[in-house]
Protein backbone atom coordinates (compact mmCIF):
# COMPACT_ATOMS: atom_id res chain seq x y z
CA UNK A 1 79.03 3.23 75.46
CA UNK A 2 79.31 -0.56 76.68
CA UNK A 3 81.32 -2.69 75.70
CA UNK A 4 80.73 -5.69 73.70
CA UNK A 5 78.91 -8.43 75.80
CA UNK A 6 80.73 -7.66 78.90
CA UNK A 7 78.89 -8.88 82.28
CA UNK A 8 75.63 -5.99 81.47
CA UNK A 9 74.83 -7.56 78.08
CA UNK A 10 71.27 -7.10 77.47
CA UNK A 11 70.72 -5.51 80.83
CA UNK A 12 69.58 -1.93 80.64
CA UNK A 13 69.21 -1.40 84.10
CA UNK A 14 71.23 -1.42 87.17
CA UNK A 15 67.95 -3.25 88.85
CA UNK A 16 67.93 -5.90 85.94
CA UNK A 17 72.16 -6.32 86.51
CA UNK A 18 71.03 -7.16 89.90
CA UNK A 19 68.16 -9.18 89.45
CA UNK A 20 70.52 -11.68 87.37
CA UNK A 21 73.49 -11.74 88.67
CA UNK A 22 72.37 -12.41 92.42
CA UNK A 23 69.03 -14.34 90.89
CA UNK A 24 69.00 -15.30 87.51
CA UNK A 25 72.69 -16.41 86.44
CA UNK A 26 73.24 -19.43 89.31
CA UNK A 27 69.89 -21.49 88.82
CA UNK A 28 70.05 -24.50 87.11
CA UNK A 29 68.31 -25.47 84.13
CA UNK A 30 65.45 -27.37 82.94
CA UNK A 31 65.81 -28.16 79.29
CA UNK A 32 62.11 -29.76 78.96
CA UNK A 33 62.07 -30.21 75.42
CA UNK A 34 65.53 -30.66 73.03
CA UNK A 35 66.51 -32.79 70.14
CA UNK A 36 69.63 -34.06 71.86
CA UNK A 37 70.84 -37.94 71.02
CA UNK A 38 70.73 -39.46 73.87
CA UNK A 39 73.06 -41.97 72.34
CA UNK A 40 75.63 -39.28 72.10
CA UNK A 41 74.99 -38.31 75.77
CA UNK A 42 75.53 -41.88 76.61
CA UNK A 43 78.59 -42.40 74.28
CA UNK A 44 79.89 -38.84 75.97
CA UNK A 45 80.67 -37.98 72.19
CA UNK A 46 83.94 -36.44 71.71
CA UNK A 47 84.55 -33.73 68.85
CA UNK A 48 87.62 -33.23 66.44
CA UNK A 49 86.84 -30.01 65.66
CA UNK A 50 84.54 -27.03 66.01
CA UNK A 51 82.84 -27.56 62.79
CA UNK A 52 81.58 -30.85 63.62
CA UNK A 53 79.56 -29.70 67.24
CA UNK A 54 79.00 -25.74 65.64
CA UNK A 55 77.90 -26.60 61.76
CA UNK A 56 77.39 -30.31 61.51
CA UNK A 57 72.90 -30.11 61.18
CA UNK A 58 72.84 -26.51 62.16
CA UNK A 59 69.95 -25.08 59.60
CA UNK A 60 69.90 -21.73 61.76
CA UNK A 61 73.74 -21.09 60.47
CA UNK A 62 73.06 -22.79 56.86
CA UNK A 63 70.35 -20.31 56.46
CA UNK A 64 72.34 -17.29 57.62
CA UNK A 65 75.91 -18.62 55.32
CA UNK A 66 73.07 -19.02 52.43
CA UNK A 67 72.03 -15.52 52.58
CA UNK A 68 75.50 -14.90 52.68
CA UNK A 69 75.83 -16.17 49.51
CA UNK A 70 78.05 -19.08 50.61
CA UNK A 71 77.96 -21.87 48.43
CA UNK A 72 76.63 -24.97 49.04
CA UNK A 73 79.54 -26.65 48.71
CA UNK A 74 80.84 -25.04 52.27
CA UNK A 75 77.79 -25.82 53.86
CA UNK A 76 76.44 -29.41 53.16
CA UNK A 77 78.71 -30.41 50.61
CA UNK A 78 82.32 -31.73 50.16
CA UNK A 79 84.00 -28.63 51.44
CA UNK A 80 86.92 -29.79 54.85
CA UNK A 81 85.57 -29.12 57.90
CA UNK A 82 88.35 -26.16 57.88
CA UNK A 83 87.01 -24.32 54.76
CA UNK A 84 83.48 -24.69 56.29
CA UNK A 85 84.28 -23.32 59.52
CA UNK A 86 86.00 -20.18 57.31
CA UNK A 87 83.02 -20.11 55.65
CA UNK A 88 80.89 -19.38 58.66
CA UNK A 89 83.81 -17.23 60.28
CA UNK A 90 83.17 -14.92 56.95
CA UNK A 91 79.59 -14.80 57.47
CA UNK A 92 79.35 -13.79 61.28
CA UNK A 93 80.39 -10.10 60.88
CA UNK A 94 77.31 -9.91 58.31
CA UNK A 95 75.07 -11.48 60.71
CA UNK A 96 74.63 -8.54 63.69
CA UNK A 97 71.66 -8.10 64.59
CA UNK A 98 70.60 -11.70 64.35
CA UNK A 99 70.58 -13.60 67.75
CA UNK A 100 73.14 -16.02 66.10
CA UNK A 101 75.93 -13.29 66.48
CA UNK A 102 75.08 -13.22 70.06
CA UNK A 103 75.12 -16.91 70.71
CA UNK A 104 78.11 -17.71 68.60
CA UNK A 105 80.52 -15.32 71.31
CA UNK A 106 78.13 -16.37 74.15
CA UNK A 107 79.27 -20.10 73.16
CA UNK A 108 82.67 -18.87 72.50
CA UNK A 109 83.05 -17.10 75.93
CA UNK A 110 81.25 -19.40 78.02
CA UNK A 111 82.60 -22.71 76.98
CA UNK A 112 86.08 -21.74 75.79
CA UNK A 113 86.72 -18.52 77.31
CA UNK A 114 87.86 -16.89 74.12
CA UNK A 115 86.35 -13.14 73.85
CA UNK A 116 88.07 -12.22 70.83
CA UNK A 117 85.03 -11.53 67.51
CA UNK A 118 85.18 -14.35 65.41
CA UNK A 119 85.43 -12.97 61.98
CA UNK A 120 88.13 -14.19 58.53
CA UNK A 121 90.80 -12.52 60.09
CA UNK A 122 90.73 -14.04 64.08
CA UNK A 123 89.08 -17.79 62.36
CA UNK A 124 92.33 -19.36 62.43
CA UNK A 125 93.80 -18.84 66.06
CA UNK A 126 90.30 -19.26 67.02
CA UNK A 127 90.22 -22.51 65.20
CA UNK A 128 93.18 -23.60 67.36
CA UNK A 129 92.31 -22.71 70.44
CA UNK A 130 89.08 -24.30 70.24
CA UNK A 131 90.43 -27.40 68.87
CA UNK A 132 93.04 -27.75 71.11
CA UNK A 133 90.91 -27.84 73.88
CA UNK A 134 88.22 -30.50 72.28
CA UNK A 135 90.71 -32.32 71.92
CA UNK A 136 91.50 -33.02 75.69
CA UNK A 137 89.61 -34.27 78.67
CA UNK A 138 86.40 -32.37 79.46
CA UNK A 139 84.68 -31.49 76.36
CA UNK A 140 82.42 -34.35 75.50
CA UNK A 141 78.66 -34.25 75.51
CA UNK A 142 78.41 -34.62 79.14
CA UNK A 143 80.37 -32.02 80.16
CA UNK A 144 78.80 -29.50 77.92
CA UNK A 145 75.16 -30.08 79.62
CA UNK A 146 76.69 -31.02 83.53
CA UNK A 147 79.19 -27.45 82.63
CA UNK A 148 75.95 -25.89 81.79
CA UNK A 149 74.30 -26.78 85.40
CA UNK A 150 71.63 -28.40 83.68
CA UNK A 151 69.50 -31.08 86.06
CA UNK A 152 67.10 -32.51 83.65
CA UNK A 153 67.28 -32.79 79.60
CA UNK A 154 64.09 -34.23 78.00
CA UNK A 155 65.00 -35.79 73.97
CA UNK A 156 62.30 -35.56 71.28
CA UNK A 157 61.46 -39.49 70.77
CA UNK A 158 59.13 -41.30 68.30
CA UNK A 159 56.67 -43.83 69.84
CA UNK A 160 58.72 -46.55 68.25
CA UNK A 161 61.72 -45.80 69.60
CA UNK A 162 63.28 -48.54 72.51
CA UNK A 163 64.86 -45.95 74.78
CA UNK A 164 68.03 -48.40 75.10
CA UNK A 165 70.13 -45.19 75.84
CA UNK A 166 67.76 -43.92 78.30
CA UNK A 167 68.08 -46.60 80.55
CA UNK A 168 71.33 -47.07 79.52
CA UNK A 169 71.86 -43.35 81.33
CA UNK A 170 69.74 -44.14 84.41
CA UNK A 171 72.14 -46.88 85.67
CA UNK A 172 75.03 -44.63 84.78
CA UNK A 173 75.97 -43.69 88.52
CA UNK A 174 78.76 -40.66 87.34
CA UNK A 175 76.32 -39.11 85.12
CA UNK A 176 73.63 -37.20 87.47
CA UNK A 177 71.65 -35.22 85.05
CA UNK A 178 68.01 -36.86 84.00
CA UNK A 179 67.77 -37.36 80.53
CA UNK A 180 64.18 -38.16 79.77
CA UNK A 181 62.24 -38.99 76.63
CA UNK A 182 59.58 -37.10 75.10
CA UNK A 183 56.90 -38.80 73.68
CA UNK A 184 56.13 -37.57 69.77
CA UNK A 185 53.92 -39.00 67.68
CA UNK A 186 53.58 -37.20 64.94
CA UNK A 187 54.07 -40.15 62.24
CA UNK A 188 51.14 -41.89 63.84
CA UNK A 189 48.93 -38.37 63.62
CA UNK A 190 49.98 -37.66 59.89
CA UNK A 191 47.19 -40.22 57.88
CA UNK A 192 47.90 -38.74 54.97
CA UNK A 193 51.92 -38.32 54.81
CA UNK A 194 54.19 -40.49 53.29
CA UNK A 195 55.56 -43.33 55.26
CA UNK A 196 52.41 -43.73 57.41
CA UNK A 197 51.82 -47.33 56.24
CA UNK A 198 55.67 -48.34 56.75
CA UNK A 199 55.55 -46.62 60.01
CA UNK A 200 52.79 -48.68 61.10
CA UNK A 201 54.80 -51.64 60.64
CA UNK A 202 57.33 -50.47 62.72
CA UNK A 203 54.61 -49.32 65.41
CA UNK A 204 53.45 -53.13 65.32
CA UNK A 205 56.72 -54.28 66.36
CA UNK A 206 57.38 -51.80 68.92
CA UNK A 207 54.21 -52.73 70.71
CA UNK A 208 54.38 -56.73 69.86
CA UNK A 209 50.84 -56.63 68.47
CA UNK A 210 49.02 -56.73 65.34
CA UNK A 211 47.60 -53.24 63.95
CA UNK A 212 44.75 -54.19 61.69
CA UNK A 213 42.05 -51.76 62.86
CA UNK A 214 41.33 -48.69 64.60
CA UNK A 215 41.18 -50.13 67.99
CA UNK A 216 44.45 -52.07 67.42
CA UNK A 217 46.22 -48.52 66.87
CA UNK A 218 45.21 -46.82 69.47
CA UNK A 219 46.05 -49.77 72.08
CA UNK A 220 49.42 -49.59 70.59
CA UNK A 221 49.69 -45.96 71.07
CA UNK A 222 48.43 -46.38 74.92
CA UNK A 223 51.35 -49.36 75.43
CA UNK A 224 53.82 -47.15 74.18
CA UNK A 225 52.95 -44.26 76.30
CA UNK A 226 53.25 -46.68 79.08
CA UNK A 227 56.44 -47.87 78.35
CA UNK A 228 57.59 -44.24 77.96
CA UNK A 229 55.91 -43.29 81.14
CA UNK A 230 58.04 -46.43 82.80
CA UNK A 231 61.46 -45.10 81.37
CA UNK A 232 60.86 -41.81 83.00
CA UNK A 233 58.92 -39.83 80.29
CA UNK A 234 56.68 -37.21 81.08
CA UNK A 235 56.42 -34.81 78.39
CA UNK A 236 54.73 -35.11 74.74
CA UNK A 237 55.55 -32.82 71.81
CA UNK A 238 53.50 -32.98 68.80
CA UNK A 239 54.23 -30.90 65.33
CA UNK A 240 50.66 -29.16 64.58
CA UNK A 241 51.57 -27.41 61.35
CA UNK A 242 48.15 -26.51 60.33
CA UNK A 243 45.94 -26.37 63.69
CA UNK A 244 42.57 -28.30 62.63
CA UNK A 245 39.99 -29.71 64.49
CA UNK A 246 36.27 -31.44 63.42
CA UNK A 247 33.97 -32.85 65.84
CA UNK A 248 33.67 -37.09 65.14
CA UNK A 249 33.45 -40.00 66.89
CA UNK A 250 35.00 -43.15 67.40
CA UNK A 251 33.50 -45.02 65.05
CA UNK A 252 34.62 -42.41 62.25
CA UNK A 253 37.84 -42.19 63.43
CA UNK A 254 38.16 -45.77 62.48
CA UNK A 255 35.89 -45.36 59.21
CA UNK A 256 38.89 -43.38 58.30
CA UNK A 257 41.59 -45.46 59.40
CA UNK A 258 40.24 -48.26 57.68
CA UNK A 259 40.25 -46.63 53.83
CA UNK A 260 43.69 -45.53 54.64
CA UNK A 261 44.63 -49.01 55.48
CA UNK A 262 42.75 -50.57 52.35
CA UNK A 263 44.62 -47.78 50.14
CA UNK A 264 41.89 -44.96 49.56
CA UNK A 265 42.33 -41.86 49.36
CA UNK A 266 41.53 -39.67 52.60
CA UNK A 267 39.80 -36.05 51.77
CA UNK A 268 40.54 -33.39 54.27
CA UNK A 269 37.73 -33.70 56.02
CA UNK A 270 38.40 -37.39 56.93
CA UNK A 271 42.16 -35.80 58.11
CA UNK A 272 39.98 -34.11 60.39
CA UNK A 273 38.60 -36.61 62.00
CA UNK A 274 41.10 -38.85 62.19
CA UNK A 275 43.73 -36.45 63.90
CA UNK A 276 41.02 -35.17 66.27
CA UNK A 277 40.14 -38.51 67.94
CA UNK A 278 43.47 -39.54 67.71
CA UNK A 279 44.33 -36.42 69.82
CA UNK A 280 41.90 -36.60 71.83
CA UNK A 281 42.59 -40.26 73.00
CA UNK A 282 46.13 -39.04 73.19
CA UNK A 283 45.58 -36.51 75.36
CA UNK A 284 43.48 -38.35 77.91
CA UNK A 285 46.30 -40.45 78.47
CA UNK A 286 48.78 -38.02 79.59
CA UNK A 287 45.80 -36.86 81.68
CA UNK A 288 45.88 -40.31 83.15
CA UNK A 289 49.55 -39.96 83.97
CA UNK A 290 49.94 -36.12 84.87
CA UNK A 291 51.68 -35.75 81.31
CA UNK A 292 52.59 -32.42 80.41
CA UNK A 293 51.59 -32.17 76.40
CA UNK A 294 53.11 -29.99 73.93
CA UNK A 295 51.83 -28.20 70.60
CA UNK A 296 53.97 -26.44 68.01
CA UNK A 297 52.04 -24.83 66.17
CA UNK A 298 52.30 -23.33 62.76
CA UNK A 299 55.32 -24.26 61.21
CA UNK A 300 55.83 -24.30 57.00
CA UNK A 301 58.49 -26.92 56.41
CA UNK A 302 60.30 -28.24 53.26
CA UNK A 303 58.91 -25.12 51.13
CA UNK A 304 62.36 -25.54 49.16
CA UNK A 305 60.86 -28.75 46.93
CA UNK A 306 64.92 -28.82 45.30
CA UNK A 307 66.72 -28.82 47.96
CA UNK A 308 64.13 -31.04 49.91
CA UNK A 309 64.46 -33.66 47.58
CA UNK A 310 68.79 -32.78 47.69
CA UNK A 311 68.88 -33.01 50.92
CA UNK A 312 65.87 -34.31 53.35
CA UNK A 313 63.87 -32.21 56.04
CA UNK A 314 65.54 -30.34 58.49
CA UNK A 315 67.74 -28.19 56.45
CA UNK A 316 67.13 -24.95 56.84
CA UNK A 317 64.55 -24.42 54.20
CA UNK A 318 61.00 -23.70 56.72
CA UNK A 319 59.50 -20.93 57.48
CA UNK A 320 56.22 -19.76 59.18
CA UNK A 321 52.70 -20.55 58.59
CA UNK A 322 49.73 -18.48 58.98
CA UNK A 323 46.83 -20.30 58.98
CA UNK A 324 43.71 -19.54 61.63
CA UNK A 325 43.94 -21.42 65.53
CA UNK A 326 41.75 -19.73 67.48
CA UNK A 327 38.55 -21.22 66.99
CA UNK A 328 39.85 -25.30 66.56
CA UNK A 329 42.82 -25.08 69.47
CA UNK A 330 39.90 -23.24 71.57
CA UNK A 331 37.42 -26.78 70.52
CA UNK A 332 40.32 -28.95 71.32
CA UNK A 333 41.04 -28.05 74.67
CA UNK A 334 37.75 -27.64 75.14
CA UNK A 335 36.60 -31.02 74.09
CA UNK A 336 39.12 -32.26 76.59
CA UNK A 337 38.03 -30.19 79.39
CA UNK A 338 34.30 -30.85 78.97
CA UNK A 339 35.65 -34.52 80.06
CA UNK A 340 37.86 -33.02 82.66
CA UNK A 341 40.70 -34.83 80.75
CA UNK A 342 42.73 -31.91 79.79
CA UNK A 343 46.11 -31.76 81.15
CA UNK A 344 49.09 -29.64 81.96
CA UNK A 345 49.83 -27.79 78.68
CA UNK A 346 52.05 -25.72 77.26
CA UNK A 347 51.37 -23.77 73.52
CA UNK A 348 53.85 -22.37 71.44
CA UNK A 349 53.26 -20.83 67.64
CA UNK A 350 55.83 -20.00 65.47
CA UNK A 351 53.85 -17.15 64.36
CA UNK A 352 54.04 -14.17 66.52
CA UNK A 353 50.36 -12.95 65.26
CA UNK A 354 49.26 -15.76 67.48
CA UNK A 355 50.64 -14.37 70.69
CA UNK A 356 47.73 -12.82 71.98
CA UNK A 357 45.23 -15.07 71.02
CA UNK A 358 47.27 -17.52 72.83
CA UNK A 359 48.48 -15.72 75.64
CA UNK A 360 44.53 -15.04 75.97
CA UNK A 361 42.75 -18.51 75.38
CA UNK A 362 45.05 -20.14 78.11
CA UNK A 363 43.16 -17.99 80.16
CA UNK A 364 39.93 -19.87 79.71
CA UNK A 365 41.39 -23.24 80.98
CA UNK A 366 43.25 -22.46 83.98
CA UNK A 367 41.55 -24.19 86.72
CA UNK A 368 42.73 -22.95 89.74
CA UNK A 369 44.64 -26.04 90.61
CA UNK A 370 47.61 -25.83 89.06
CA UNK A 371 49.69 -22.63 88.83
CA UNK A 372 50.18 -21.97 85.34
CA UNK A 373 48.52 -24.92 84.51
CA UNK A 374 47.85 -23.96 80.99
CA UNK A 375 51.18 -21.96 79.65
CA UNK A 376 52.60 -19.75 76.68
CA UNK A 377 55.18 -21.55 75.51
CA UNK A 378 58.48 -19.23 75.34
CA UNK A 379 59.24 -17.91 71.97
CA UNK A 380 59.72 -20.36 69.21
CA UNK A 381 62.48 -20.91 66.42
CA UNK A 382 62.13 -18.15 64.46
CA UNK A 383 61.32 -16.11 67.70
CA UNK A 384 63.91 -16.84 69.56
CA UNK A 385 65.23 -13.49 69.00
CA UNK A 386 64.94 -10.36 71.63
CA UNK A 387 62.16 -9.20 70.07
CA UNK A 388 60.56 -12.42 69.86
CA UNK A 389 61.56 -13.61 73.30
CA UNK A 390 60.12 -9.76 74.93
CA UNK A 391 57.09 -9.55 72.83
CA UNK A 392 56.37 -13.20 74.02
CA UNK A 393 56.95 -12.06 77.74
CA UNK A 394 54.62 -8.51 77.36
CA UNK A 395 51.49 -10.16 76.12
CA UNK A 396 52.04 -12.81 78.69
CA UNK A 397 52.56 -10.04 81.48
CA UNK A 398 49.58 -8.33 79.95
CA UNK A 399 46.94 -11.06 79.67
CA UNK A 400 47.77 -13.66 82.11
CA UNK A 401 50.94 -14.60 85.30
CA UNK A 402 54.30 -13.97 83.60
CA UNK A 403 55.14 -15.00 87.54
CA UNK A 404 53.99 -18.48 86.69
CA UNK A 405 56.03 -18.68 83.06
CA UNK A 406 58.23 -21.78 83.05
CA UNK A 407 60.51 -20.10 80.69
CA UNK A 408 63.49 -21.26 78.77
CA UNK A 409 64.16 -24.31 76.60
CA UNK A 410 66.83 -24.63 73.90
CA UNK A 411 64.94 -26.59 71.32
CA UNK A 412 68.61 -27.50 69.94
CA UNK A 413 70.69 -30.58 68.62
CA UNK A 414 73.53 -28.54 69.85
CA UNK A 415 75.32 -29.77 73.20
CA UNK A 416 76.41 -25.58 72.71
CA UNK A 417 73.00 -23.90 73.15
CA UNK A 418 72.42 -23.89 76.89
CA UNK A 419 73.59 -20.39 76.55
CA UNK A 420 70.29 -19.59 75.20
CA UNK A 421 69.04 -19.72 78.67
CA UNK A 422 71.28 -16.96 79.26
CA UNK A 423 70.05 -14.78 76.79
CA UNK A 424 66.57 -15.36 77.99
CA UNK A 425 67.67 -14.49 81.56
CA UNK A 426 68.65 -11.59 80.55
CA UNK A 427 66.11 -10.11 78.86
CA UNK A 428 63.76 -11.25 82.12
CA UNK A 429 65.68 -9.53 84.40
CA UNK A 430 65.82 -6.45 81.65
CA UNK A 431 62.61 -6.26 81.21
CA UNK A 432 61.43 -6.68 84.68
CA UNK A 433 64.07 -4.06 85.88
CA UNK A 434 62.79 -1.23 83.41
CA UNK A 435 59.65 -1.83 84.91
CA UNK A 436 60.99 -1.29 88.48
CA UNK A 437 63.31 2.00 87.09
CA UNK A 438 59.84 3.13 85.53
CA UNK A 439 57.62 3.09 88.37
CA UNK A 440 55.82 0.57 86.99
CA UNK A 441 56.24 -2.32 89.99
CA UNK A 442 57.67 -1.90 93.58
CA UNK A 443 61.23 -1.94 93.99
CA UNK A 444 60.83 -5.22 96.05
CA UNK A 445 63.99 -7.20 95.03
CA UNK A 446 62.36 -10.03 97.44
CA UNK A 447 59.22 -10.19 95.54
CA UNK A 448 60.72 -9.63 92.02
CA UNK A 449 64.48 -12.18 92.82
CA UNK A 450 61.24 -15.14 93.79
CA UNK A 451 59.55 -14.25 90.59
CA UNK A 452 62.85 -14.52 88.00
CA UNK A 453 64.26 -17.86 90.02
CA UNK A 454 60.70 -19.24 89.27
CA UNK A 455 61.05 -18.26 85.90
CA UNK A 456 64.40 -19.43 85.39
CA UNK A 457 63.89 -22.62 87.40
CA UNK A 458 61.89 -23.17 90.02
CA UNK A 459 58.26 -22.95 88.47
CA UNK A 460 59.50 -25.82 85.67
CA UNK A 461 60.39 -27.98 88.67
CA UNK A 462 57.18 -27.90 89.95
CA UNK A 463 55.35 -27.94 87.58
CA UNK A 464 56.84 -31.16 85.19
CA UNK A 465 57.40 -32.71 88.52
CA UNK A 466 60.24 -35.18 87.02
């Protein structure tokens, strides 16, 4: 029997122990797409106490102390940061199995070398000892991402955002990690979501320039993506909760934005159109600028109308979709490569009944220019879970070049996660090294150690280029 996350966690193999500890477990990390503030990166944000950098906006832990049947009260409410740390100490024991047991030790161990099981009975000498140490020198935001051996961290930033703190943190000469923004536009995408009007406005002053028509939006939308570009940004993100796509033109693209603007009412069919030239335009520019460009597809969010209206988005209360992508995602990049303006792009589902149709239709737009050009993204929110995270890997390995996988990201607000790349190196090397032990690959450890650092590292730096 092992014991409990000592050194082989998740490593089944004595050739997956080797291929991460002399490959995996040194290589830095490329965190290409986060939600981060980079104003508390630049402010170096200190913490009181473990509840505020463990629970404060956590939905992944308000879901599990929910199940729990923790009250509300302990969890967004009035509750001491004390009780709601107890609260989540009471919950962890009922949570194995869920990748949140692992990463609560892994964060435990790796940042504040405590190994003890955090359950009601060790929360308050755990409590201390974490506190204690937040409380002095080296354990603001910077040191939990520099501690981490990360090298680049790229925020998730609206078009109308001014980047102060970015380039704030590029003349900061002690601070050595690149933290870049990440262009997202979803507001500007969503025609017929609340706020789009009053979001408008703000686009308007962002770009200095009047947004009357069709043409006036999408010059604002290029300026902005300039800007970004000039700040260091390379990356785009956008939230495609229902994948759609419908065949239009310019001039019906701005049909559309015109009734919106003049108060109709837009049927879905004139979504359609408006989101797919929109897109489109979009994507030609990071084309233009060797952009990488990001889809998330199929997430359900707010389904909890209550507690949406109690308290806002992000609160723990999404789930997955399951609509149809094959046949629009397949038109979109398609529409872009026709043009050869389709460019480096990685797709990620939070549906895991999409895996193989993605992990197969990247395999129509790979040009042979770029390795990997078109990528899986690695397992997704709900997904990133072992089972997520391997079945992600095997129908990558089994349709396409899990060699040419730029792996992890953490996807977090929490300066805590980067342990997450951990877990994912581990389950690389794993599954890689039951191959080997199988007979399945060559017991090459030259071959196989290039193939996990590129996963771990090397193939993101080449391929975002930042």
């Amino acid at each position: 029997m092992k014991k409990f996350m000592d050194e082989t966690f998740l490593l089944s193999t004595g050739t997956g122990e080797k291929l991460f500890h002399t490959y995996a477990k040194g290589m830095p990390i490329i965190d290409y797409h986060c939600h981060l503030s980079p104003q508390e990166i630049y402010e170096n944000k200190s913490y009181n106490n473990i509840t505020e950098i463990w629970l404060y906006g956590d939905h992944y832990k308000w879901r599990a102390m929910r199940a729990n049947g923790i009250s509300e009260k302990y969890i967004t409410g009035d509750a001491s940061d004390y009780e709601k740390f107890l609260a989540w100490a009471k919950t962890v024991p009922m949570a194995i199995g869920n990748p949140l047991y692992n990463w609560t030790h892994l964060e435990l161990q790796r940042f504040f070398g405590i190994d003890e099981i955090l359950n009601e009975k060790s929360a308050p000498e755990i409590w201390e000892k974490v506190n204690k140490q937040l409380r002095s020198n080296g354990y603001g935001a910077r040191d939990f991402i520099r501690n981490s051996n990360v090298e680049v961290v790229c925020t998730t930033d609206d078009p109308v955002d001014s980047l102060q703190y970015h380039k704030w943190l590029q003349d900061e000469e002690e601070f050595d990690v690149k933290v870049l923004p990440g262009f997202r536009p979803d507001k500007g995408l969503e025609i017929n979501r609340d706020g789009y009007i009053e979001w408008l406005k703000k686009l308007e002053e962002a770009s200095e320039r009047k947004i009357n028509h069709y043409d006036d939006l999408l010059a604002a939308l290029q300026s902005r993506i300039e800007f970004f570009h000039s700040v260091g940004g390379r990356v785009s993100d956008h939230a495609l909760d229902t994948m759609m796509y419908e065949k239009t033109t310019k001039e019906e693209a701005a049909g559309v934005f015109l009734k919106k603007m003049n108060g109709g009412d837009l049927s879905l069919e004139e979504e359609k159109k408006y989101k797919s030239y929109t897109l489109l335009f979009l994507a030609k520019q990071y084309s233009r600028l060797n952009w990488v460009m990001q889809f998330h597809i199929h997430a359900l969010r707010n389904n909890n109308t209550k507690m949406f209206n109690t308290l806002g988005p992000d609160t723990g209360y999404d789930s997955m979709n399951d609509g149809q992508i094959a046949v629009p995602l397949c038109q979109l990049l398609d529409a872009l490569d026709q043009e050869d303006a389709l460019p480096k792009t990685i797709l990620y589902s939070l549906n895991p009944k999409d895996n193989y149709v993605i992990a197969s239709l990247i395999g129509s737009f790979q040009n042979g220019t770029i390795p990997g050009k078109i990528q899986f993204g690695t397992a997704w929110w709900f997904n990133d879970q072992k089972d997520g995270m391997l079945e992600q890997m095997k129908a990558l390995a089994n349709l396409g070049l899990l060699s040419r996988f730029i792996g992890m990201l953490t996807d977090s607000r929490s300066f805590l996660s980067y342990p997450r790349h951990e877990y994912f190196r581990r389950l690389i090397c794993s599954l890689i090294g039951e191959w080997v032990e199988n007979g399945e690959v060559p017991n090459d450890m030259e071959l196989l150690g290039r193939i996990v650092e590129g996963i771990c590292y090397n193939n993101a730096k080449e391929y975002f280029q930042f």
